[in-house]
Structure formats: structure tokens, C-alpha cells
PDB file of N, CA and C in Angstrom:
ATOM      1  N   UNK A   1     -27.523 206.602   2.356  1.00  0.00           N
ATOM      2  CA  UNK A   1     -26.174 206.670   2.848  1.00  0.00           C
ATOM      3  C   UNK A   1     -26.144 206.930   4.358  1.00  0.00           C
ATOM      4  N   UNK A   2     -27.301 207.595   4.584  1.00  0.00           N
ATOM      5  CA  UNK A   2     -27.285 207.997   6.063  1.00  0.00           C
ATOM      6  C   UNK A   2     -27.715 206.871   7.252  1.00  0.00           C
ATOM      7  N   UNK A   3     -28.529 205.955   6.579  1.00  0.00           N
ATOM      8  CA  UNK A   3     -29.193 205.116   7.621  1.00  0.00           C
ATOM      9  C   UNK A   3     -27.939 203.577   7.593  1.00  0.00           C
ATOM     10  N   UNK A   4     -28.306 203.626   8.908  1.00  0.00           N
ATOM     11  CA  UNK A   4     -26.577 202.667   9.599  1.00  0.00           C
ATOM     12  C   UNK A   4     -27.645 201.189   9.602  1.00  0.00           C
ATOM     13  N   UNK A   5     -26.923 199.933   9.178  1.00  0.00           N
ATOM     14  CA  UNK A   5     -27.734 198.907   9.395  1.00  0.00           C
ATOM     15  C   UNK A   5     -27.388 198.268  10.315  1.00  0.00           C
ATOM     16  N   UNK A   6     -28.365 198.289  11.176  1.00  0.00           N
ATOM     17  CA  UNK A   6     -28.566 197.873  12.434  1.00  0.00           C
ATOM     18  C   UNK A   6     -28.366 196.261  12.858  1.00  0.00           C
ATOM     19  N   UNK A   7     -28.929 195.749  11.731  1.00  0.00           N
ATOM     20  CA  UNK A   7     -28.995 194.130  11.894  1.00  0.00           C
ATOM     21  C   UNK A   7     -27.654 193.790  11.591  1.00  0.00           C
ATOM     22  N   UNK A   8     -27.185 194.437  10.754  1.00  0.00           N
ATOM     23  CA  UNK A   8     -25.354 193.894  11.011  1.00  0.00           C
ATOM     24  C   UNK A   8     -24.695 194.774  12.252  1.00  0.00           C
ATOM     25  N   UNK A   9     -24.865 195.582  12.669  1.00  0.00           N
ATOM     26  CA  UNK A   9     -23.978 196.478  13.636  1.00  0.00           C
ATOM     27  C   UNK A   9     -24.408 196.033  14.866  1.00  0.00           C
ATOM     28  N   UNK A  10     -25.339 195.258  15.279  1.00  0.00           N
ATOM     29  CA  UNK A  10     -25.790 195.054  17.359  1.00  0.00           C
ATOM     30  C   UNK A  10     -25.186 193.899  16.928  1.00  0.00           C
ATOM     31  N   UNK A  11     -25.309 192.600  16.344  1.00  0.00           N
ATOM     32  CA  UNK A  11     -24.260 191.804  16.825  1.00  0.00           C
ATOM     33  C   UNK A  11     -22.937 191.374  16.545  1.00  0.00           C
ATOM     34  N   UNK A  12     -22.489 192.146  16.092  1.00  0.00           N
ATOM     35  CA  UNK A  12     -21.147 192.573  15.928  1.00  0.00           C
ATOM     36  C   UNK A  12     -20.508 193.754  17.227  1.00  0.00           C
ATOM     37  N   UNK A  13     -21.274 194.419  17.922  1.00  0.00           N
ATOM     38  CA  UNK A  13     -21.291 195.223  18.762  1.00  0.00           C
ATOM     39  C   UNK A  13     -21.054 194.027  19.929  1.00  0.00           C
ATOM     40  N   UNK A  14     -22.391 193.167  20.225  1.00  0.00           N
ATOM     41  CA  UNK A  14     -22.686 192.625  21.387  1.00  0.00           C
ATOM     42  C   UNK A  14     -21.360 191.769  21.596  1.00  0.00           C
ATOM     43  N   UNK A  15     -21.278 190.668  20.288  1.00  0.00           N
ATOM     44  CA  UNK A  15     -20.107 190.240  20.352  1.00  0.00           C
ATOM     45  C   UNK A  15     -18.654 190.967  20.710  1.00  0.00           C
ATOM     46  N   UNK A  16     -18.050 192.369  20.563  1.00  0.00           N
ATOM     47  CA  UNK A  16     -17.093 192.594  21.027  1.00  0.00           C
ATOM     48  C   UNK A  16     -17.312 193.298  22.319  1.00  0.00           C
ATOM     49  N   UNK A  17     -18.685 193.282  22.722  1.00  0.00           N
ATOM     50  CA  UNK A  17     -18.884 193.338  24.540  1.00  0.00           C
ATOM     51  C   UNK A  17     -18.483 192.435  25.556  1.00  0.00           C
ATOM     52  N   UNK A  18     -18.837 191.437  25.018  1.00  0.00           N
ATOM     53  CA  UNK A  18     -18.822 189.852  25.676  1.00  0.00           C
ATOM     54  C   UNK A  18     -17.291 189.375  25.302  1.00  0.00           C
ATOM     55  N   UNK A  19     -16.517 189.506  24.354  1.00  0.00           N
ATOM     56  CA  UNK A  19     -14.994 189.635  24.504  1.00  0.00           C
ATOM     57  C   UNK A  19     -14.260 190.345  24.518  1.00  0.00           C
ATOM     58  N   UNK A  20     -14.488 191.369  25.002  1.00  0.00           N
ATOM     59  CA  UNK A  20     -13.855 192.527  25.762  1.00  0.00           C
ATOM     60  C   UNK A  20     -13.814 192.098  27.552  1.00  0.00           C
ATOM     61  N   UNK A  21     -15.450 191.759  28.146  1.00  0.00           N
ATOM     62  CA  UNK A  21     -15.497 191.873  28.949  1.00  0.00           C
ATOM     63  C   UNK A  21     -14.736 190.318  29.476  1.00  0.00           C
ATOM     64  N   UNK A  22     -15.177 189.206  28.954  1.00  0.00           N
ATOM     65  CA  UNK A  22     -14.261 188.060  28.957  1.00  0.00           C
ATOM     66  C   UNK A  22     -12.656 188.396  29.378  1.00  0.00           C
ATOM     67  N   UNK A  23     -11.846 189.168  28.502  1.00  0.00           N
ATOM     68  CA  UNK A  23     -10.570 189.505  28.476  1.00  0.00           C
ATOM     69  C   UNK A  23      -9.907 190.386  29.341  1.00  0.00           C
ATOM     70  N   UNK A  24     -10.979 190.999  29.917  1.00  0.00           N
ATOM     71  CA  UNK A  24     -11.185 192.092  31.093  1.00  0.00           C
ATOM     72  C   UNK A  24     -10.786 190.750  32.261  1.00  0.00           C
ATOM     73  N   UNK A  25     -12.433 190.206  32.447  1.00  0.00           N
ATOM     74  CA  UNK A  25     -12.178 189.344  33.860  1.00  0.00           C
ATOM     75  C   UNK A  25     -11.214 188.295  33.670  1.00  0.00           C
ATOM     76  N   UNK A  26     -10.603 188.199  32.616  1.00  0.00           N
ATOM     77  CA  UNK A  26      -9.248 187.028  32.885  1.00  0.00           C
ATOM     78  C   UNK A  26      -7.974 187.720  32.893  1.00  0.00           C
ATOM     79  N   UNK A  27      -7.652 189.210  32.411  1.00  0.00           N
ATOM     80  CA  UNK A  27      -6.464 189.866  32.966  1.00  0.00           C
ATOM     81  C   UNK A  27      -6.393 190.238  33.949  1.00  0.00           C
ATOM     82  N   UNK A  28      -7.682 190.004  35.173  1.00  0.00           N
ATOM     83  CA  UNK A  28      -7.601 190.340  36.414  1.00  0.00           C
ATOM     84  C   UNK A  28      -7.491 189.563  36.811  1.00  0.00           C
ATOM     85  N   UNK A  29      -7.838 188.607  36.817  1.00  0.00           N
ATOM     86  CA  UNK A  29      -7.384 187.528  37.526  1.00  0.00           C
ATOM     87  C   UNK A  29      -6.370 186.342  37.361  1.00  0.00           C
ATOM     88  N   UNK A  30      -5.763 187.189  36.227  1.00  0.00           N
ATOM     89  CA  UNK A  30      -4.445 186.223  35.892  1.00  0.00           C
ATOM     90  C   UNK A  30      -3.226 187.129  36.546  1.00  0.00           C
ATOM     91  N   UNK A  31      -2.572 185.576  37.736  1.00  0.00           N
ATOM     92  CA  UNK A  31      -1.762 186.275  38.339  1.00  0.00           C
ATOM     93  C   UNK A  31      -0.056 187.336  37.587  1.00  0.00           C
ATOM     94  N   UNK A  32      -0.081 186.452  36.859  1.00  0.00           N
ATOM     95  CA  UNK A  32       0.978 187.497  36.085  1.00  0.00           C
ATOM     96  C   UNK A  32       0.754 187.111  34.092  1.00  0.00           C
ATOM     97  N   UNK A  33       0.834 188.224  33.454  1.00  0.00           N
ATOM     98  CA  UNK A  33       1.029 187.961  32.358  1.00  0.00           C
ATOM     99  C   UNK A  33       2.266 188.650  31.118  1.00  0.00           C
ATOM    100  N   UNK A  34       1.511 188.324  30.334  1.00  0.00           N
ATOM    101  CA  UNK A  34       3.451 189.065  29.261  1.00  0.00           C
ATOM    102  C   UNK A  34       3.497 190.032  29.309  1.00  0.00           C
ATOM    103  N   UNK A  35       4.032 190.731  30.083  1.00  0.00           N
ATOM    104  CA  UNK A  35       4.300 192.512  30.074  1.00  0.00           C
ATOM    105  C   UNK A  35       3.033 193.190  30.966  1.00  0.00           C
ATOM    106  N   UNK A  36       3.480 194.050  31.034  1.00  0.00           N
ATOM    107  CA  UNK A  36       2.193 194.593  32.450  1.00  0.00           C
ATOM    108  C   UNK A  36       0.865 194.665  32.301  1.00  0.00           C
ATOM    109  N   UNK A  37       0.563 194.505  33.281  1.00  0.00           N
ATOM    110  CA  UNK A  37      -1.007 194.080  32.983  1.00  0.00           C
ATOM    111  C   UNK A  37      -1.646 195.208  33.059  1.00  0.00           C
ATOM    112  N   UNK A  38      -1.551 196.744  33.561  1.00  0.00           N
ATOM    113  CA  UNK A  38      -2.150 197.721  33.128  1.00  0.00           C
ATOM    114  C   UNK A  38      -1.573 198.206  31.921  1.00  0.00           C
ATOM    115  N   UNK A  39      -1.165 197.700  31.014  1.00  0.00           N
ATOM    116  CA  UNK A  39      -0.595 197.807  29.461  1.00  0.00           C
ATOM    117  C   UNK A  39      -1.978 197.085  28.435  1.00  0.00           C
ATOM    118  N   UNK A  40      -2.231 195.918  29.155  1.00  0.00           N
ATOM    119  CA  UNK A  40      -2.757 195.177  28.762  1.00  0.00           C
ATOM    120  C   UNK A  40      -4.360 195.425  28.989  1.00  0.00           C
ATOM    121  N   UNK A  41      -4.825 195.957  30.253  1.00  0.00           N
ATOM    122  CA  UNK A  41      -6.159 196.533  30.390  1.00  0.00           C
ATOM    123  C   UNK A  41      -6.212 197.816  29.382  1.00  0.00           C
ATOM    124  N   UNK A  42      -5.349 198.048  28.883  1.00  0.00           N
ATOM    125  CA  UNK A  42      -5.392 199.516  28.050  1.00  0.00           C
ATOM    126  C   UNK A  42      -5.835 199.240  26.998  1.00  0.00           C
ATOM    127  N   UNK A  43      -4.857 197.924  26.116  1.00  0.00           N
ATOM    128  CA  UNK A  43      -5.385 197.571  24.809  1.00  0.00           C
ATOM    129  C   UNK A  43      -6.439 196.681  25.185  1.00  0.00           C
ATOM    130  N   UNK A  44      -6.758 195.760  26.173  1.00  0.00           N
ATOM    131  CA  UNK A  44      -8.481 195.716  25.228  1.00  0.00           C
ATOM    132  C   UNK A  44      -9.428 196.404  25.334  1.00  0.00           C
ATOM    133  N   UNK A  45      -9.254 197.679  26.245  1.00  0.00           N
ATOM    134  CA  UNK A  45     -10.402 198.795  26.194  1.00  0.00           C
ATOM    135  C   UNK A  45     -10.251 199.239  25.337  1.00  0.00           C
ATOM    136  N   UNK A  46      -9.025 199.807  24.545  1.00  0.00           N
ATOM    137  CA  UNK A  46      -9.077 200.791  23.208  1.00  0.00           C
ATOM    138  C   UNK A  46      -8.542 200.336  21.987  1.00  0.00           C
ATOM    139  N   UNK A  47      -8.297 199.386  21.744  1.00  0.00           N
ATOM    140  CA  UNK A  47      -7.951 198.012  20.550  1.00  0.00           C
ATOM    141  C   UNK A  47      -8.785 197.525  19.916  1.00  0.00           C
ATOM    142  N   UNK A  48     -10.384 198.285  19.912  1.00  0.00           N
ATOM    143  CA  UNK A  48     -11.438 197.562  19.660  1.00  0.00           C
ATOM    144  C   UNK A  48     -11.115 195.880  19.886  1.00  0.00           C
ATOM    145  N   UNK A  49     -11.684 195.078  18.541  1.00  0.00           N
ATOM    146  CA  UNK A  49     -11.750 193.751  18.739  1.00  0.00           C
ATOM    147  C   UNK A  49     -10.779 192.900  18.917  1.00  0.00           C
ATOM    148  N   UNK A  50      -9.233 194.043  18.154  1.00  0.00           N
ATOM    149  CA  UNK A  50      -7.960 193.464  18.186  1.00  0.00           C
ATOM    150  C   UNK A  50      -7.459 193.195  19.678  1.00  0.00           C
ATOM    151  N   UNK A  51      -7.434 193.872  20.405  1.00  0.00           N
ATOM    152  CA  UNK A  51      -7.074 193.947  21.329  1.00  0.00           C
ATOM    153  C   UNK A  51      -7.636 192.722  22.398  1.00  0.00           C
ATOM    154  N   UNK A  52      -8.785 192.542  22.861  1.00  0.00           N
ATOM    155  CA  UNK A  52      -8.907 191.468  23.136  1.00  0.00           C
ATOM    156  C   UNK A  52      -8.648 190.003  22.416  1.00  0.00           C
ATOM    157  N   UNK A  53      -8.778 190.131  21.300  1.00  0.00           N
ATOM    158  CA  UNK A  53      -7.563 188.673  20.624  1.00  0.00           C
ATOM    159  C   UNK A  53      -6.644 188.204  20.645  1.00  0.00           C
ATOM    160  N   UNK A  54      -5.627 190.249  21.014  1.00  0.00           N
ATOM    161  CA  UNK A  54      -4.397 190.075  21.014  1.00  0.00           C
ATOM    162  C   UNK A  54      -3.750 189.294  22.552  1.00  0.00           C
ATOM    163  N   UNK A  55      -4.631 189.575  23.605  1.00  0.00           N
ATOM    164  CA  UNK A  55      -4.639 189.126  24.778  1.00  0.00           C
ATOM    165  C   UNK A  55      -4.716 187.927  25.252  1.00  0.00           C
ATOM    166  N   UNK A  56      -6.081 186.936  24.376  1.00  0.00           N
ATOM    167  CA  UNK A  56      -6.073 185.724  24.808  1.00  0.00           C
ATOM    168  C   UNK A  56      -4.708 184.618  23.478  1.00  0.00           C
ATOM    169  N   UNK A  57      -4.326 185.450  22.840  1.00  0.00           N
ATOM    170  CA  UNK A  57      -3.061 184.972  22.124  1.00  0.00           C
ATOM    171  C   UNK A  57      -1.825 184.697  22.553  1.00  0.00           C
ATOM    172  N   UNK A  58      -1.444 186.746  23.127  1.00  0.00           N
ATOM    173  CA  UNK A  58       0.221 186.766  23.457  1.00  0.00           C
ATOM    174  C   UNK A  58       0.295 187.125  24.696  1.00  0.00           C
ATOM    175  N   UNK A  59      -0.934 187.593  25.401  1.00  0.00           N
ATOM    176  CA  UNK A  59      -0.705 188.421  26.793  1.00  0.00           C
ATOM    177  C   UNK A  59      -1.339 187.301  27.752  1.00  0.00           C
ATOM    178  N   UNK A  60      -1.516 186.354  28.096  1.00  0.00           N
ATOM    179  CA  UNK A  60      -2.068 185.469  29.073  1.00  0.00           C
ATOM    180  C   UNK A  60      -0.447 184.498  28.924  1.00  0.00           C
ATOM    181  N   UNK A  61      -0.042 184.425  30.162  1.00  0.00           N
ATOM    182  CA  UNK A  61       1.178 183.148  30.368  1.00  0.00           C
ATOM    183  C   UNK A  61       0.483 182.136  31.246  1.00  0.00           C
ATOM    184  N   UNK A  62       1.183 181.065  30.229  1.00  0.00           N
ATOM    185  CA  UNK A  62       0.932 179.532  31.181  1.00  0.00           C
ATOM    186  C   UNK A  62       1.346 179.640  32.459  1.00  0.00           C
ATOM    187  N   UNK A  63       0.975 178.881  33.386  1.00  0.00           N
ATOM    188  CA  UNK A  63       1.693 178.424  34.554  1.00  0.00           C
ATOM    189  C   UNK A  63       2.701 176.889  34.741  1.00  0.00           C
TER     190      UNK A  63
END
């Protein structure tokens, strides 16, 4: 019960590194998006995986 399996948990980990950090460098550099964008750096740092999904869904506006 005690031992955590590893081979499922690093890439499942790595993967919500790499879209976190993805969702990171495109709310910075998107000049405006749906509702404030330090709203939006909040949830995908603490939204786990949701949060960056929720971003490239409802929080990125077209131009």
C-alpha cells in the first residue's frame, strides 16, 4: 500500500509539466485574453491538469 508506482506517476507528472509550462508561455504572450490574465496564471499553476486545458479552451481569444 505504501510503495507509489512510479512507472505510472513520472509520465503523467512530466506530461502536466510540459502543459502547464506550454500554457504558462502562451498566457504571456497572449496580448489579451478572457478575463484577466493574472486570474488565469493562477489557475494553471494551481488547477493541476484542469487548469491548463481550461486555458487553451476558454481563456486564449482569437484575434
Amino acid at each position: 500500500m505504501n510503495e507509489i508506482p512510479w512507472a505510472i506517476v513520472t509520465p503523467i507528472l512530466v506530461l502536466q509539466l510540459i502543459l502547464m509550462a506550454a500554457a504558462l508561455i502562451s498566457c504571456l504572450r497572449a496580448e489579451r485574453t478572457n478575463g484577466p490574465k493574472w486570474l488565469w496564471i493562477l489557475i494553471i499553476l494551481f488547477v493541476s491538469i484542469f487548469g491548463p486545458v481550461a486555458f487553451f479552451v476558454a481563456g486564449r481569444r482569437e484575434l
